[in-house]
Protein backbone atom coordinates (compact mmCIF):
# COMPACT_ATOMS: atom_id res chain seq x y z
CA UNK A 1 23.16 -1.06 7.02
CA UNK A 2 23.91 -4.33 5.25
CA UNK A 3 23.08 -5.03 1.49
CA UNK A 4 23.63 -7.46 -0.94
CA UNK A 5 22.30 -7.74 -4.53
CA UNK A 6 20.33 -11.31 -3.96
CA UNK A 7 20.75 -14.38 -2.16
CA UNK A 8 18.56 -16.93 -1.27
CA UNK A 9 17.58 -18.56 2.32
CA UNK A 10 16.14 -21.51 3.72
CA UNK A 11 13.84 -21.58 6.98
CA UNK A 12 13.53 -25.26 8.76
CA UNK A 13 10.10 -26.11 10.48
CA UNK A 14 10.85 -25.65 14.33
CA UNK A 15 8.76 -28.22 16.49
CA UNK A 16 7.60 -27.69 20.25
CA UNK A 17 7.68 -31.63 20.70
CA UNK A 18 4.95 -32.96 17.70
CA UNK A 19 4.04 -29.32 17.20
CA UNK A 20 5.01 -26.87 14.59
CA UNK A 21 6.15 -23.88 16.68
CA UNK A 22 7.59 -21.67 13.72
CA UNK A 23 10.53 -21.44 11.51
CA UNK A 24 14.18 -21.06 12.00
CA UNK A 25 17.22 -20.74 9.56
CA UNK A 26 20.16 -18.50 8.55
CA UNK A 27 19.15 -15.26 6.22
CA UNK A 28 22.46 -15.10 4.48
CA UNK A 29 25.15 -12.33 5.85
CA UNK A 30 22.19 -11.40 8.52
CA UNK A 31 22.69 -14.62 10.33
CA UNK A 32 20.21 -16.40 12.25
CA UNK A 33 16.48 -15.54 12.28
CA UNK A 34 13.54 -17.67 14.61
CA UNK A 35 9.71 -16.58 13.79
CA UNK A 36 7.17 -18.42 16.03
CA UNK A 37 3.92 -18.06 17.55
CA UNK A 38 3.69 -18.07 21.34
CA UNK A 39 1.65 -20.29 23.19
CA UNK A 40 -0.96 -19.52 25.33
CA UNK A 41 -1.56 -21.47 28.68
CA UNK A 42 -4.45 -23.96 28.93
CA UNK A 43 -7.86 -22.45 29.58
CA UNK A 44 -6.83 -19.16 28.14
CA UNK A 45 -7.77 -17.30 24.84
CA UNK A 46 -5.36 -17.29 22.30
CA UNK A 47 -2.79 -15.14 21.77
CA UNK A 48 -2.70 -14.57 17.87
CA UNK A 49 0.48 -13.15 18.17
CA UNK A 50 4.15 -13.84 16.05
CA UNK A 51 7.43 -12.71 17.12
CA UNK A 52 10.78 -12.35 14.85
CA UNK A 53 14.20 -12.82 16.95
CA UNK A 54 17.41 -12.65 15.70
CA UNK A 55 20.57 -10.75 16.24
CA UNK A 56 20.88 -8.47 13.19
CA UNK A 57 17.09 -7.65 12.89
CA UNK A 58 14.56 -5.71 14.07
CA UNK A 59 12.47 -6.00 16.33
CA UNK A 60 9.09 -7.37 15.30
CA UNK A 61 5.97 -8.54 16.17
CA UNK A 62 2.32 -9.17 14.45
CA UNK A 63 -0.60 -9.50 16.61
CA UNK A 64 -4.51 -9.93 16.26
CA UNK A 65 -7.03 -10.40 13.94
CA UNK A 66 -9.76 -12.40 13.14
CA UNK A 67 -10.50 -16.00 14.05
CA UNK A 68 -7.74 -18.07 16.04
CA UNK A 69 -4.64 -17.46 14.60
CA UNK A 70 -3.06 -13.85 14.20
CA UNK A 71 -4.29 -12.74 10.28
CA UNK A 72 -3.86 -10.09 7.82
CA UNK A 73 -7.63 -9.48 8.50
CA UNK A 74 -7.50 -6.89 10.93
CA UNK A 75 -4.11 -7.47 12.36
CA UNK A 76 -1.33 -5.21 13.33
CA UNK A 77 2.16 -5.34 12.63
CA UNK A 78 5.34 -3.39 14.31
CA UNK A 79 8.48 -3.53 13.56
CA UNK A 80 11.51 -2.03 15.71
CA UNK A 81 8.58 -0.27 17.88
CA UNK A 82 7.23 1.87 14.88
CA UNK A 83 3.42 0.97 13.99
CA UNK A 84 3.40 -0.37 9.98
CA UNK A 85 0.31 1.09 8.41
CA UNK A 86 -1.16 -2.01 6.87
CA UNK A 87 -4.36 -1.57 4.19
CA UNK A 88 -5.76 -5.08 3.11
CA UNK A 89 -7.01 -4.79 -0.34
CA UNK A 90 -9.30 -7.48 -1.45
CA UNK A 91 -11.39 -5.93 -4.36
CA UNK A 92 -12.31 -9.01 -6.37
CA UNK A 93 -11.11 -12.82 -6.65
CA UNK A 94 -8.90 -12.38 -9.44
CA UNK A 95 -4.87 -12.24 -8.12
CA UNK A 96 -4.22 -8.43 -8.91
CA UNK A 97 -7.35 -7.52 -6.90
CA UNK A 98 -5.84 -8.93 -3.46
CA UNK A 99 -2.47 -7.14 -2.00
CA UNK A 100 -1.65 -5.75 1.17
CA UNK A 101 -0.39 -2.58 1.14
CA UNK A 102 2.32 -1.38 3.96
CA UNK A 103 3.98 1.80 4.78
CA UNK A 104 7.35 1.61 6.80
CA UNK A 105 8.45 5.12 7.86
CA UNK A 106 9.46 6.07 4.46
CA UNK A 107 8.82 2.49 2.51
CA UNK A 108 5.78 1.19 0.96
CA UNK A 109 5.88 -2.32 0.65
CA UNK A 110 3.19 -4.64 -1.81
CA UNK A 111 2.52 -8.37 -0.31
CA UNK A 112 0.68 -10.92 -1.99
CA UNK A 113 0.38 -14.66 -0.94
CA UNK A 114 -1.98 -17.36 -2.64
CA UNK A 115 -2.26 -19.56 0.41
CA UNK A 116 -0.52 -21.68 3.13
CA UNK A 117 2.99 -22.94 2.12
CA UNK A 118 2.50 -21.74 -1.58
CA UNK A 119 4.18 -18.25 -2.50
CA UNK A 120 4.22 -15.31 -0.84
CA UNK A 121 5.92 -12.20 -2.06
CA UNK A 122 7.14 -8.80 -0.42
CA UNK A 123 7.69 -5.80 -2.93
CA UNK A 124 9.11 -2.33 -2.56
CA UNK A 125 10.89 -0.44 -5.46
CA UNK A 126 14.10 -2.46 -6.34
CA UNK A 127 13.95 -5.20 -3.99
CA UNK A 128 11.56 -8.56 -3.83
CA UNK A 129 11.41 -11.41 -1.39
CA UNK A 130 10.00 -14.63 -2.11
CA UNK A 131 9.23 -17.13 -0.03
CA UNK A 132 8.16 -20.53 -1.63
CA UNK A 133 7.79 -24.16 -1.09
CA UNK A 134 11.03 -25.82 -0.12
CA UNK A 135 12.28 -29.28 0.27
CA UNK A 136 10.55 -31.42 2.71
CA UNK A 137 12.48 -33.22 6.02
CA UNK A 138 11.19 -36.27 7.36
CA UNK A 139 10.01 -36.36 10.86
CA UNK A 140 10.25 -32.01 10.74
CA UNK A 141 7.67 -31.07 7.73
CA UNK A 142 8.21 -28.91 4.58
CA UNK A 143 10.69 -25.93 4.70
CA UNK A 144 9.99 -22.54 2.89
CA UNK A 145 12.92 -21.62 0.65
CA UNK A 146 13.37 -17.71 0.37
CA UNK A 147 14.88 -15.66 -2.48
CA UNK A 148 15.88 -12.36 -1.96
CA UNK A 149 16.44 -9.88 -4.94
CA UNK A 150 17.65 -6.51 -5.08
CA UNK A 151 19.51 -4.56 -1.91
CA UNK A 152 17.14 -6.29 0.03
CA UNK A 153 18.01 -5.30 4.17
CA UNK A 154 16.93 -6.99 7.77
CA UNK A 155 13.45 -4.82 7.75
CA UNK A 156 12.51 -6.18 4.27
CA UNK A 157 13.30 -9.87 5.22
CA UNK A 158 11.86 -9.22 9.13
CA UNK A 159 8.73 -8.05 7.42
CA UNK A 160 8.57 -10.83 5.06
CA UNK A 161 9.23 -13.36 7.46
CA UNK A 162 7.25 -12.61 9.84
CA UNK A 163 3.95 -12.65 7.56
CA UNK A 164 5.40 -16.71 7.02
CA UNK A 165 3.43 -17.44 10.50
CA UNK A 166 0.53 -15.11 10.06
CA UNK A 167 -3.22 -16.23 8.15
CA UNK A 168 -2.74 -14.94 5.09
CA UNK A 169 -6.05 -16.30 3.68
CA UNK A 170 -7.58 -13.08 3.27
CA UNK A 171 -5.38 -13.29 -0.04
CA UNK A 172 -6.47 -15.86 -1.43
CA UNK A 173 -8.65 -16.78 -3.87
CA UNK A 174 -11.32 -18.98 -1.30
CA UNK A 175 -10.25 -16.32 1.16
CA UNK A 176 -11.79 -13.62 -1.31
CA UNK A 177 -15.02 -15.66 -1.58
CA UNK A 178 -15.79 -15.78 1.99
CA UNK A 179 -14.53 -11.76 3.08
CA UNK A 180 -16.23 -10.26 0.19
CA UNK A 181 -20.28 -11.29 1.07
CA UNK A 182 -19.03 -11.19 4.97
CA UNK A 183 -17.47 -7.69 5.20
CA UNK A 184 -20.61 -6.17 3.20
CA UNK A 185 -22.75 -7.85 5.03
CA UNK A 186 -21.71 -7.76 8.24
CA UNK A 187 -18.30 -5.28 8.32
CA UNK A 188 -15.19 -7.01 9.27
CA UNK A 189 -15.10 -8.55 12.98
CA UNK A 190 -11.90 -8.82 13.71
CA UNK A 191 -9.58 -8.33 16.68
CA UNK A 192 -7.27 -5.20 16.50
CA UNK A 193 -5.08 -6.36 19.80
CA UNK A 194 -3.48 -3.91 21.80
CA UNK A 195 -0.40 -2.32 19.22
């Protein structure tokens, strides 16, 4: 298995004519990596679902949730075929009280994000990925420049790449404000999708 002690990336807006589809770009010595969002046809629901292709990593997919888009709230994530247990914790509004915890056969992972194209960062012990703002292209939209740290390998960047295209807005501090009153009041409805 490939490792390197820290690189960074950079992943380009890819457009389905006007229309974001996902990202795309080259994750140093692991080579090309595409993350999207399928479509689904007119009239139908849709499919909250992302999808990570690209030669040298695994397999993997995130699907459901609640609202429109696939989200952290009630989603599920697998990657090369093997279920990741995923526990959102969002005990308060303050930025240590929202995480998502993960466990990856024998890895547990820590992911926190504080919104849409701002930071997000994937944690396990002795490697970090952060994904970040990056430069902005005209006509294509704002990339998301990613720094890898540690022995960091293709299921720690899948993982973290992935959760680029997912609603991560459960993590947030807004986010936090609305789930909190919601899920005591009314528990957490939220689409599971088929794993």
């Amino acid at each position: 298995m490939d490792v390197l002690n820290g690189f960074g990336f950079e992943l380009e807006p890819e457009l389905d004519g006007p229309v974001q589809r996902g990202y795309r770009g080259v994750v140093g010595p692991f080579g090309s990596v595409s993350v999207y969002r399928p479509r689904s046809k007119p009239g139908e629901d849709p499919l909250r679902q992302v999808l990570l292709q690209g030669l040298s990593f695994p397999a993997t997919e995130f699907s459901g949730g609640s609202g429109v888009l696939p989200s952290l709230d009630g989603g599920w994530l697998k990657v090369d075929q093997t279920l990741v247990q995923m526990d959102l914790k969002v005990k308060g509004v303050r930025k240590g009280s929202r995480r998502l915890e993960m466990t990856y056969r024998e890895r547990s992972y820590t992911y926190t994000s504080f919104g849409p194209m701002k930071q997000a960062q994937l944690k396990r012990d002795g490697v970090t990925v952060t994904i970040d703002r990056g430069r902005y292209i005209p006509k294509v939209g704002g990339t998301r420049a990613g720094q890898a740290e540690g022995e960091a390998d293709a299921t720690d960047l899948a993982i973290a790449i992935v959760l680029e295209e997912v609603d991560r807005s459960a993590l947030t501090t807004g986010g936090a404000l609305l789930a909190i009153p919601a899920n005591f009041l009314f528990g957490r409805g939220r689409d599971e999708g088929t794993p």
